[in-house]
Protein backbone atom coordinates (compact mmCIF):
# COMPACT_ATOMS: atom_id res chain seq x y z
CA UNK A 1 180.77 128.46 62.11
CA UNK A 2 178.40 131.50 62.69
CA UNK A 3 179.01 134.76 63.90
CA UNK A 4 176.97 136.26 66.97
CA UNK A 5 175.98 139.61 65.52
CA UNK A 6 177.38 139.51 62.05
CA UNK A 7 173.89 140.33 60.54
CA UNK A 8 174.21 144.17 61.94
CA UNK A 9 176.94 144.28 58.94
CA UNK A 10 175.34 142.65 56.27
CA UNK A 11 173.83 145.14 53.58
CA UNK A 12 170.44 145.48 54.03
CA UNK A 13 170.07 147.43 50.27
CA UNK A 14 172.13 147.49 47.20
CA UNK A 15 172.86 150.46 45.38
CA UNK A 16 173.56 150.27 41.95
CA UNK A 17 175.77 152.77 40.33
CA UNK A 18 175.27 153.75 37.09
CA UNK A 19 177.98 154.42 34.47
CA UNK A 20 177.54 155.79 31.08
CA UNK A 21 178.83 154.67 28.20
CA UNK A 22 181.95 155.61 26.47
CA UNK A 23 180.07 157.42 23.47
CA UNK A 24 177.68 159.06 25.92
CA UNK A 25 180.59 160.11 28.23
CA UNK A 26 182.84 161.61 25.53
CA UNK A 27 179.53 163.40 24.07
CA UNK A 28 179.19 164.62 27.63
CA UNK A 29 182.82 165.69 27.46
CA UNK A 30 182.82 167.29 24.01
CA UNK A 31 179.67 169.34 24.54
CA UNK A 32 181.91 171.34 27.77
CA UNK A 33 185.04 171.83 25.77
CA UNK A 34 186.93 169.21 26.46
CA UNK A 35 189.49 167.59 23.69
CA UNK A 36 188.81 164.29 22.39
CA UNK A 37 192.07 162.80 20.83
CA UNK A 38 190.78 159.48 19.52
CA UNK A 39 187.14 157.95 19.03
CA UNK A 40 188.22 154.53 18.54
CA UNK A 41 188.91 153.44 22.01
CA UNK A 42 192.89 154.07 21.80
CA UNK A 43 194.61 154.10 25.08
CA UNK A 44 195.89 158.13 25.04
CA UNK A 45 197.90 159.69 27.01
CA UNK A 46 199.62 163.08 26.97
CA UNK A 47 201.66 165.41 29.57
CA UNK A 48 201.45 168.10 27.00
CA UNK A 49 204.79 167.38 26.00
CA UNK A 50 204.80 163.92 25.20
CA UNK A 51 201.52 161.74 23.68
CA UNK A 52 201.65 157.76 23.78
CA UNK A 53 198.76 155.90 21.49
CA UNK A 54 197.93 152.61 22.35
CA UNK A 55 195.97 150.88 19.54
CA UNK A 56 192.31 149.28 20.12
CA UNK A 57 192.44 147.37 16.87
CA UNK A 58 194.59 146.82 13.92
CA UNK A 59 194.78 149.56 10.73
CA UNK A 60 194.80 152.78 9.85
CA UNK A 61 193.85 155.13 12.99
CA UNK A 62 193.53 158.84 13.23
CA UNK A 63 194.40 160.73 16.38
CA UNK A 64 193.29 164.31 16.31
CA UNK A 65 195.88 166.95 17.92
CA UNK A 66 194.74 170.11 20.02
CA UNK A 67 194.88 173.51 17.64
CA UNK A 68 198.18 174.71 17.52
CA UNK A 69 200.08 171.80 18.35
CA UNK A 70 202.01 169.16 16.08
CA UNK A 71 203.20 165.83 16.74
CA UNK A 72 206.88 164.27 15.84
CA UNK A 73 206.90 160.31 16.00
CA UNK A 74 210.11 159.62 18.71
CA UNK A 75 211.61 157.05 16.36
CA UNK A 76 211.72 159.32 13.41
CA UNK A 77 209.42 160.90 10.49
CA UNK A 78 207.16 163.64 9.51
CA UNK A 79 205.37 165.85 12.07
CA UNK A 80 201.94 166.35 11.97
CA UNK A 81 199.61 169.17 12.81
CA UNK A 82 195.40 169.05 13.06
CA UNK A 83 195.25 165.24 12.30
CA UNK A 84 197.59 162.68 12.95
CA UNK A 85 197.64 159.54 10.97
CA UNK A 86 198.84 156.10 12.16
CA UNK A 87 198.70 152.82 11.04
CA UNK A 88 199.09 149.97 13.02
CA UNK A 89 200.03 146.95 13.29
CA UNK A 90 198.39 144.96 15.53
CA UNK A 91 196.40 145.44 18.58
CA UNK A 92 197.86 147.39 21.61
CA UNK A 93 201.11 148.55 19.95
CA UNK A 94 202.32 151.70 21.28
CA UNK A 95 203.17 154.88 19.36
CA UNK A 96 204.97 157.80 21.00
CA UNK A 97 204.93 161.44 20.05
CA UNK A 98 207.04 164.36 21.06
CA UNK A 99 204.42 167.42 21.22
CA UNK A 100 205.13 171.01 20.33
């Protein structure tokens, strides 16, 4: 079946957007300020009163906190300030951190 007039909406040129790179966008990022908690590729996210990690890989990770602020794991154990330091377990396990 063909459509009378359907080639008036077919694209006549494609556009091609370019996106950067993770490394080049958090290089872009750092360079204005901006705070980079992980360079791993974590899934982080933070209301400035609570941080979830989600792990990209397996192992030790270290999740860097804004100046002034410390981290206390929800389920228990010591709070850390400047550099937080997390193992885990396997791939996407979740961490969550009560921030003050």
């Amino acid at each position: 079946m063909t459509c009378r007039g359907c080639s008036a909406f077919r694209p006549s040129v494609q556009h091609k957007i370019l996106v950067p790179s993770s490394a080049a966008l958090r290089a872009l990022l750092q360079t204005t300020g901006v705070h980079i908690w992980s360079t791993t590729g974590d899934v982080v996210l933070s209301d400035g009163n609570l941080l979830v990690v989600a792990a990209a890989a397996a192992g030790p990770d270290t999740i860097s906190l804004p100046a002034g602020v410390t981290a206390t794991p929800l389920g228990g154990g010591p709070s850390s300030t400047g550099i937080l330091n997390v193992n885990f377990s396997r791939v996407g396990q979740t961490l969550w951190f009560r921030l003050s």
